[in-house]
PDB file of N, CA and C in Angstrom:
ATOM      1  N   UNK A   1      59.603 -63.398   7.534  1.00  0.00           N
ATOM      2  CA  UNK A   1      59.059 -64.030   8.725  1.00  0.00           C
ATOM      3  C   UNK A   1      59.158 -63.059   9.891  1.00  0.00           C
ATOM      4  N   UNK A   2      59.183 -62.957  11.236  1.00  0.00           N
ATOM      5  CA  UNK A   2      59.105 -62.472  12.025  1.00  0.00           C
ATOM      6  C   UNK A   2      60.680 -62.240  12.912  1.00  0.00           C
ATOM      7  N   UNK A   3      60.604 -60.748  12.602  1.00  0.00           N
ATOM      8  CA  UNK A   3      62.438 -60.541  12.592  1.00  0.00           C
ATOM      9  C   UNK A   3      62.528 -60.635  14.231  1.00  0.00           C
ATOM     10  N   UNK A   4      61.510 -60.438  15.273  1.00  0.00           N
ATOM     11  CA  UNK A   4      61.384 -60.839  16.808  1.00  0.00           C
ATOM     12  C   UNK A   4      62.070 -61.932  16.967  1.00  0.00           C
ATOM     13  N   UNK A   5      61.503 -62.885  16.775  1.00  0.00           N
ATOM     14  CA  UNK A   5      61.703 -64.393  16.926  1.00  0.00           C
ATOM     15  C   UNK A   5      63.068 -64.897  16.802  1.00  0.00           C
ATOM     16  N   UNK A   6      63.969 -65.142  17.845  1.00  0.00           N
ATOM     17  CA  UNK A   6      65.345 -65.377  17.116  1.00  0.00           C
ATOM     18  C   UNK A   6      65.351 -67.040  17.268  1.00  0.00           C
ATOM     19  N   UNK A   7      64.639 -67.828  17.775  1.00  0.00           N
ATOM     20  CA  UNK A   7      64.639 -68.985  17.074  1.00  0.00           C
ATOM     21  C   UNK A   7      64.114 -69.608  15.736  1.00  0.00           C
ATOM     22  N   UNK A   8      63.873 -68.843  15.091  1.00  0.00           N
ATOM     23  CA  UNK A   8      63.851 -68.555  13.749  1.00  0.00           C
ATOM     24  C   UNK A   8      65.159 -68.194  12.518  1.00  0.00           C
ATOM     25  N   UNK A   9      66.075 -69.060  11.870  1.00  0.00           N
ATOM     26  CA  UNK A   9      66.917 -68.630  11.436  1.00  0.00           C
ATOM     27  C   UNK A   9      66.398 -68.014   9.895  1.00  0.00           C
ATOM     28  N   UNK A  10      66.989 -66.854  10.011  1.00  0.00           N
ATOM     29  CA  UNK A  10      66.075 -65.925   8.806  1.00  0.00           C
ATOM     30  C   UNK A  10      67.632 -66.263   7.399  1.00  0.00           C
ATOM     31  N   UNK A  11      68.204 -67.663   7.615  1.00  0.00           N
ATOM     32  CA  UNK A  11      68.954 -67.973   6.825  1.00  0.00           C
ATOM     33  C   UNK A  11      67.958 -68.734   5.315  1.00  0.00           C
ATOM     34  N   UNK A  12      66.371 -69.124   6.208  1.00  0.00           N
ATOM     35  CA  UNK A  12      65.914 -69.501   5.079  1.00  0.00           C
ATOM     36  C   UNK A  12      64.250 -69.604   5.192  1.00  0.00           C
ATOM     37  N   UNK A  13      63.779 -69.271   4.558  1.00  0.00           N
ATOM     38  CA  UNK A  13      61.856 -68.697   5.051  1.00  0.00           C
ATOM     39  C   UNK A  13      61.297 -69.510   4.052  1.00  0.00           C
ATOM     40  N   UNK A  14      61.951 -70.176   2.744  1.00  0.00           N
ATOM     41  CA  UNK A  14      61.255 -71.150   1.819  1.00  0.00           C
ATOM     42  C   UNK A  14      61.508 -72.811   2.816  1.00  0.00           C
ATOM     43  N   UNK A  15      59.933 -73.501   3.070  1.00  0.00           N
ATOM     44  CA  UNK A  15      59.967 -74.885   3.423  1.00  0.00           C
ATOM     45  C   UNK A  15      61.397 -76.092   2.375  1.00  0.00           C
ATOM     46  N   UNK A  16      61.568 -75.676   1.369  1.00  0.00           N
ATOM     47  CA  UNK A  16      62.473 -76.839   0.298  1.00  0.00           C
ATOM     48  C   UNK A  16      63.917 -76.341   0.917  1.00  0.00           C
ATOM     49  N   UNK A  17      64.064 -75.255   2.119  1.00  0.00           N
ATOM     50  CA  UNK A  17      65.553 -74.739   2.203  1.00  0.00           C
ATOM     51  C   UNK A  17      65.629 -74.997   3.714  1.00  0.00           C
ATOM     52  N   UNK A  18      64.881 -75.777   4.468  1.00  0.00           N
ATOM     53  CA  UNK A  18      64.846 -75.996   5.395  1.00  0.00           C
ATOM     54  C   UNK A  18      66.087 -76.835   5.897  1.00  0.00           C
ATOM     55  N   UNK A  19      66.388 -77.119   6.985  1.00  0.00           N
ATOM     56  CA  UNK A  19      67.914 -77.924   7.619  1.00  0.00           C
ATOM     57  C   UNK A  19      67.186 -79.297   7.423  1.00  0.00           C
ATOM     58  N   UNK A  20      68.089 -80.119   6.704  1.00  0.00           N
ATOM     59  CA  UNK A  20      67.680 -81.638   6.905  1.00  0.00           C
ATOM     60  C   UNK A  20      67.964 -82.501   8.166  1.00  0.00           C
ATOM     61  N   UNK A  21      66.563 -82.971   8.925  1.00  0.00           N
ATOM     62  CA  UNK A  21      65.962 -83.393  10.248  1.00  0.00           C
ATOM     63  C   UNK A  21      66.842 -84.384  10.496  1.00  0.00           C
ATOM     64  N   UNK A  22      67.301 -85.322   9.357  1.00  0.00           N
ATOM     65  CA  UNK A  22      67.735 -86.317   9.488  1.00  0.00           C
ATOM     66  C   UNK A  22      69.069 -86.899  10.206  1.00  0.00           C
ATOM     67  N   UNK A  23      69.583 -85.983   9.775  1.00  0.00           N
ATOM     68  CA  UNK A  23      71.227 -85.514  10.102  1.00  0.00           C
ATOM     69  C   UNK A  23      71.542 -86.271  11.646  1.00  0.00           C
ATOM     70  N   UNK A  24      72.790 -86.791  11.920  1.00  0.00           N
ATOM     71  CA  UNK A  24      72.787 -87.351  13.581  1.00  0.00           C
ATOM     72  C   UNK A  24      72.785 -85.779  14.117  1.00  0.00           C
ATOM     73  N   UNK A  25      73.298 -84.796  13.647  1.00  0.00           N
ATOM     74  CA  UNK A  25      73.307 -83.362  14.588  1.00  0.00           C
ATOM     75  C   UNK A  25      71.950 -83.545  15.287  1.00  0.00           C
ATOM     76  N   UNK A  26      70.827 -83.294  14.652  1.00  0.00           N
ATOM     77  CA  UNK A  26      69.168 -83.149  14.685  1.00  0.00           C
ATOM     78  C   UNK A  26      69.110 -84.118  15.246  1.00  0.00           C
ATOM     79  N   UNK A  27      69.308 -85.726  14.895  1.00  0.00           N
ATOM     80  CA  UNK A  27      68.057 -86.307  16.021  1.00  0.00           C
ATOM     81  C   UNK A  27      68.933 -86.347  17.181  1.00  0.00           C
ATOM     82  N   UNK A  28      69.996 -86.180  17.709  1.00  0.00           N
ATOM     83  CA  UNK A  28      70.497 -85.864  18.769  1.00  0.00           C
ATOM     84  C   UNK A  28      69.443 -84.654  19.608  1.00  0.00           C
ATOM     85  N   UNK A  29      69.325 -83.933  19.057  1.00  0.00           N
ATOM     86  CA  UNK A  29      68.731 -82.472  19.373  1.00  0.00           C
ATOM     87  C   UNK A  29      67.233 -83.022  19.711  1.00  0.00           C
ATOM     88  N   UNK A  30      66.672 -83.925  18.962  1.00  0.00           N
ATOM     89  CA  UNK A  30      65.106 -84.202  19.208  1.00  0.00           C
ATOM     90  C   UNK A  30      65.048 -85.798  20.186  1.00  0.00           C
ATOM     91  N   UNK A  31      66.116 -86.256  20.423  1.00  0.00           N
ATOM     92  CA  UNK A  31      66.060 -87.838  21.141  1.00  0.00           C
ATOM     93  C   UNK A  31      65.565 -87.825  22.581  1.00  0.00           C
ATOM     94  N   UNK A  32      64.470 -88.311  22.274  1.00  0.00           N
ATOM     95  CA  UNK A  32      63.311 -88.630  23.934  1.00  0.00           C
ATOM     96  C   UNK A  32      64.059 -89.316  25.133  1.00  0.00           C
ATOM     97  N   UNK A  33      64.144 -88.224  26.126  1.00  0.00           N
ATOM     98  CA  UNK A  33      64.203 -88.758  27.018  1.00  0.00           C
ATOM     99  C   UNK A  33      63.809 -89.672  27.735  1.00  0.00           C
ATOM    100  N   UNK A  34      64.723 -90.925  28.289  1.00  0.00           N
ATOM    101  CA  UNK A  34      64.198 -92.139  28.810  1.00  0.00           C
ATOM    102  C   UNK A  34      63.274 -91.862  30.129  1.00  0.00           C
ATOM    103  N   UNK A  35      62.190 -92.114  30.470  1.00  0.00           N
ATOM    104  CA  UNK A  35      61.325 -91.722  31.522  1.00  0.00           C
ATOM    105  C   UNK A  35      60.919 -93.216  32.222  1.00  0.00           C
ATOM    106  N   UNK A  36      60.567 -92.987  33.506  1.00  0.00           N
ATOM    107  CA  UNK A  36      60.574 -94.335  34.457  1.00  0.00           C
ATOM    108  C   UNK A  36      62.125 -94.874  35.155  1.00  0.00           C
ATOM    109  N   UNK A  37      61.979 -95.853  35.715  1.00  0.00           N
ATOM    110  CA  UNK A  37      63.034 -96.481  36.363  1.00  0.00           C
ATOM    111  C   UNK A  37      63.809 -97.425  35.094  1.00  0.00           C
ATOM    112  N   UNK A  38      65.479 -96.823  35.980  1.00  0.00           N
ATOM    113  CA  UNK A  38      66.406 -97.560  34.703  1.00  0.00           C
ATOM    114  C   UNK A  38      66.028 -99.315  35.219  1.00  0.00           C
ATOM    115  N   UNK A  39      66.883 -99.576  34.364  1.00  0.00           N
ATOM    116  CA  UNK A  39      66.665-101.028  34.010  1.00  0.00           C
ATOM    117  C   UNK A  39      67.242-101.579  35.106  1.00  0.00           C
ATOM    118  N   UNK A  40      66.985-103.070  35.681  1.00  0.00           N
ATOM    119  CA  UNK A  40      67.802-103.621  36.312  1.00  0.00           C
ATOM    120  C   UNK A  40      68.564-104.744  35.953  1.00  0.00           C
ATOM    121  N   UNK A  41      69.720-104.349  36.217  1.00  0.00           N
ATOM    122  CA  UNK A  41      70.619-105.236  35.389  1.00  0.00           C
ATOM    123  C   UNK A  41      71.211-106.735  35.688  1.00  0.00           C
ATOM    124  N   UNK A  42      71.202-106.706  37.694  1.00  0.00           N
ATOM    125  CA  UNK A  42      71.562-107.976  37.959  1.00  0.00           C
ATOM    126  C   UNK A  42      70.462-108.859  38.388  1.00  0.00           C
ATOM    127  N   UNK A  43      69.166-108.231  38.820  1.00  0.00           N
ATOM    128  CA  UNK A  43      68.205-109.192  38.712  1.00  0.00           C
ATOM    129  C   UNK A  43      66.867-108.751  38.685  1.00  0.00           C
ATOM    130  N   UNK A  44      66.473-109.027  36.757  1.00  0.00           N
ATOM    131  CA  UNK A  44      65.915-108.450  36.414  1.00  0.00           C
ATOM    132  C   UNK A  44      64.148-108.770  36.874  1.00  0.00           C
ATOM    133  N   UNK A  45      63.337-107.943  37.112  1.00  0.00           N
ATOM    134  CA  UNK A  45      61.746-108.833  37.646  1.00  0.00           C
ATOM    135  C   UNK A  45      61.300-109.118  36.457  1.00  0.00           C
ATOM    136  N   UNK A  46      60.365-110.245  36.582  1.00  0.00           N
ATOM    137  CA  UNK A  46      59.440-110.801  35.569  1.00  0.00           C
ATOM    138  C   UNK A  46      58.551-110.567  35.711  1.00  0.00           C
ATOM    139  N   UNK A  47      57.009-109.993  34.819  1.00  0.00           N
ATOM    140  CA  UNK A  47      55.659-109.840  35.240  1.00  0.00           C
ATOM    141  C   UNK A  47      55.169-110.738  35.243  1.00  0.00           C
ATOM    142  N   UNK A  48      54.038-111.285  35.856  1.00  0.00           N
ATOM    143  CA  UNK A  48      53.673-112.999  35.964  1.00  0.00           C
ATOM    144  C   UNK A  48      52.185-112.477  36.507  1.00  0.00           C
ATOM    145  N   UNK A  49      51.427-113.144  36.241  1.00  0.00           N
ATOM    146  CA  UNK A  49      49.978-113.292  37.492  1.00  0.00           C
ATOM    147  C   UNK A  49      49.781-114.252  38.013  1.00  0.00           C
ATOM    148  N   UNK A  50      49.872-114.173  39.196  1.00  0.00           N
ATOM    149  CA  UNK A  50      49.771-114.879  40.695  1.00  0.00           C
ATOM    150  C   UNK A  50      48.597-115.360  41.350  1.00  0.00           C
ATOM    151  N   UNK A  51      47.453-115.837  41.381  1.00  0.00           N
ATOM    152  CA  UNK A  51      46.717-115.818  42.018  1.00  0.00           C
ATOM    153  C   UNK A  51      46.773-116.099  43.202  1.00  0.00           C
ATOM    154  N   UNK A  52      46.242-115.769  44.511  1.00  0.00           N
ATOM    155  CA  UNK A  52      46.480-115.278  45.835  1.00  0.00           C
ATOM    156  C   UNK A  52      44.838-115.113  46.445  1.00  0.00           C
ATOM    157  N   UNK A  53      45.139-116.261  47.797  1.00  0.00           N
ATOM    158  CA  UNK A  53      43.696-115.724  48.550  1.00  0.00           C
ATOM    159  C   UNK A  53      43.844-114.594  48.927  1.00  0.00           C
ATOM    160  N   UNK A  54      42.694-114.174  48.844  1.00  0.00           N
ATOM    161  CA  UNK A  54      42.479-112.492  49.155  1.00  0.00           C
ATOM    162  C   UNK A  54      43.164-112.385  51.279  1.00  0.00           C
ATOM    163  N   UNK A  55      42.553-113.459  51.831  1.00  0.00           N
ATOM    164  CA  UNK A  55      43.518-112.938  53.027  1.00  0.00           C
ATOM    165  C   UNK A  55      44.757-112.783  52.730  1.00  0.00           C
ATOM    166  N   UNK A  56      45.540-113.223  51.945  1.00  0.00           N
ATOM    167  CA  UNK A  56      46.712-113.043  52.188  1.00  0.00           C
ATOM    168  C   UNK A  56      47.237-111.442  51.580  1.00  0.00           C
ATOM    169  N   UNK A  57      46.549-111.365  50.620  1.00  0.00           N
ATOM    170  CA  UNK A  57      46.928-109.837  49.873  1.00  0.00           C
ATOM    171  C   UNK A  57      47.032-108.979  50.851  1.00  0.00           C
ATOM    172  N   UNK A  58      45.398-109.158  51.572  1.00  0.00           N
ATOM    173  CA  UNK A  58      45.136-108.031  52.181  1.00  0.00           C
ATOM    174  C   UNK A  58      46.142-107.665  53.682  1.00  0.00           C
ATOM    175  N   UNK A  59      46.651-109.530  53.835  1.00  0.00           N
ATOM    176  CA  UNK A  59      47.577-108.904  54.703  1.00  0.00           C
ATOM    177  C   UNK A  59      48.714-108.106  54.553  1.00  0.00           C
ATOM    178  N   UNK A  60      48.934-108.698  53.157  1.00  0.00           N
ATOM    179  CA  UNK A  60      50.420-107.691  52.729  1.00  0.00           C
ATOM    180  C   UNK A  60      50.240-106.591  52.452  1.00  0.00           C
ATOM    181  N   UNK A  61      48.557-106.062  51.753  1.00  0.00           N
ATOM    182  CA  UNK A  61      48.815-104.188  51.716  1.00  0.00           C
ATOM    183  C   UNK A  61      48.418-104.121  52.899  1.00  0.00           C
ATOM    184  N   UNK A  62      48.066-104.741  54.450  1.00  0.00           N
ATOM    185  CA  UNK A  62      48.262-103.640  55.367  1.00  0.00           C
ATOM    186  C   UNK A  62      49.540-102.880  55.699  1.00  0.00           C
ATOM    187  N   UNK A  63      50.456-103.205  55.374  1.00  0.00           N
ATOM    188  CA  UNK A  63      51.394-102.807  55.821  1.00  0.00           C
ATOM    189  C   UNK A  63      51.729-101.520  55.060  1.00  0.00           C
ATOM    190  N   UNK A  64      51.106-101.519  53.885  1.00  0.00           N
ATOM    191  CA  UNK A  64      51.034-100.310  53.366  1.00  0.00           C
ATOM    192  C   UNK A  64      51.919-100.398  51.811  1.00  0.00           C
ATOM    193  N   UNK A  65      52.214 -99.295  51.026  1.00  0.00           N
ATOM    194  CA  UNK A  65      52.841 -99.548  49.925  1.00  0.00           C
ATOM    195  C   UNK A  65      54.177-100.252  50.115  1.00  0.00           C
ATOM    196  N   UNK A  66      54.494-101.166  48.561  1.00  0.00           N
ATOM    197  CA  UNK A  66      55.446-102.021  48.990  1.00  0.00           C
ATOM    198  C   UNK A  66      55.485-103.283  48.829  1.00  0.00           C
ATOM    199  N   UNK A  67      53.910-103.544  49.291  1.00  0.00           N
ATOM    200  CA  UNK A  67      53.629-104.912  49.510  1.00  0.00           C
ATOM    201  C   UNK A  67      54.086-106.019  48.487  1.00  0.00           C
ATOM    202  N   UNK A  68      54.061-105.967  47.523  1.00  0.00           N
ATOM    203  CA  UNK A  68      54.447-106.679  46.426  1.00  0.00           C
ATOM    204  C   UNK A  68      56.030-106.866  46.807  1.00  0.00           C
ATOM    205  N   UNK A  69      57.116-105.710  47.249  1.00  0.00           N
ATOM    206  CA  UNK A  69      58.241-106.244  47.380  1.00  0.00           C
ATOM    207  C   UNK A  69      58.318-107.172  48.168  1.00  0.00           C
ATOM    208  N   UNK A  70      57.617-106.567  49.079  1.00  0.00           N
ATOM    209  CA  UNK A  70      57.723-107.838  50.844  1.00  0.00           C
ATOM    210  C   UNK A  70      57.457-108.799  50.255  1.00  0.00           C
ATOM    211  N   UNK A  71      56.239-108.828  49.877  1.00  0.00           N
ATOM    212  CA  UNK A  71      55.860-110.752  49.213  1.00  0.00           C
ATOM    213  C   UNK A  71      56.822-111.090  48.530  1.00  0.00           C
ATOM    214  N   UNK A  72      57.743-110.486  47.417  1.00  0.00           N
ATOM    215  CA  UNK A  72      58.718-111.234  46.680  1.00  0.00           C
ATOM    216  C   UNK A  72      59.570-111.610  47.746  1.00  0.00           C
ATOM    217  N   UNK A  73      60.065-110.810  48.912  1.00  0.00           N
ATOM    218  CA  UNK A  73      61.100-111.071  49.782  1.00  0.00           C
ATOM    219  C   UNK A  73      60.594-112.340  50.306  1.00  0.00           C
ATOM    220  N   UNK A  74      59.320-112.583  51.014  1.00  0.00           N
ATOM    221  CA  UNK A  74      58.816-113.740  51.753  1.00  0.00           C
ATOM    222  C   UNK A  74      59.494-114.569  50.988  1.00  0.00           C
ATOM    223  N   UNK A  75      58.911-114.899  49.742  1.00  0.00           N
ATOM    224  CA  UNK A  75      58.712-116.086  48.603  1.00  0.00           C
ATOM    225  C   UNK A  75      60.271-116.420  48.650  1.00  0.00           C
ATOM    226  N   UNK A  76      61.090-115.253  48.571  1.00  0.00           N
ATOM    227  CA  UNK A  76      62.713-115.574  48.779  1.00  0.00           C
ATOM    228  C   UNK A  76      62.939-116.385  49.770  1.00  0.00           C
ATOM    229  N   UNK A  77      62.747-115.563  50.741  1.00  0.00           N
ATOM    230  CA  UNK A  77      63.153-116.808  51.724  1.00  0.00           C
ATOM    231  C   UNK A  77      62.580-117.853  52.108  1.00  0.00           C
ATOM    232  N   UNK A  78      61.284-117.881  51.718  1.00  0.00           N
ATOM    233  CA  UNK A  78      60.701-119.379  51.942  1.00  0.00           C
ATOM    234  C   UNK A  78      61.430-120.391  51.231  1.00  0.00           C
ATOM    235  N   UNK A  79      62.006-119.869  49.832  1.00  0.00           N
ATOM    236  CA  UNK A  79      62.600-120.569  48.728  1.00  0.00           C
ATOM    237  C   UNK A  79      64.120-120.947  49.223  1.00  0.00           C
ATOM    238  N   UNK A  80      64.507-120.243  50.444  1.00  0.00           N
ATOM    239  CA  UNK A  80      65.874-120.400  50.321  1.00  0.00           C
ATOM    240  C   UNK A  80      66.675-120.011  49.630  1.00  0.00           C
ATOM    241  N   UNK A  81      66.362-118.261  48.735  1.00  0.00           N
ATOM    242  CA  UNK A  81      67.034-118.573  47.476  1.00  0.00           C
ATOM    243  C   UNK A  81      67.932-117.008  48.360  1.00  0.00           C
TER     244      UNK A  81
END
């Protein structure tokens, strides 16, 4: 194989002598990083669809990104909760 390459272990150049993938060593070595926001743990959101007169949306994205939190906050306190 290509004696350059040192990520290449020239311990074995036949595919049947290859390191077995399986091993916890390996999938440690290959385990996908978690991507996005961690979880929330004490209060978790639910996805739901809402329907909403359009004045009201539009009042909440004026304010700009966000809007969706603010409205959950409103709904909080309208709720008293």
């Amino acid at each position: 194989m290509n004696g350059n390459n040192p990520s290449i272990d020239p311990a074995w150049s036949d595919p049947d002598d290859a390191p077995d993938l399986s091993t916890p060593e390996w999938q440690a070595k290959f385990a996908k990083a978690r991507r996005g926001r961690p979880p929330v743990k004490d209060r978790p959101k639910v996805a739901t669809n809402l329907r909403l007169d359009a004045d009201v949306v539009e009042r909440l994205r004026r304010d700009g990104p966000g809007w969706q939190t603010r409205a959950n906050d409103l709904l909080r306190n309208a709720l008293g909760l």
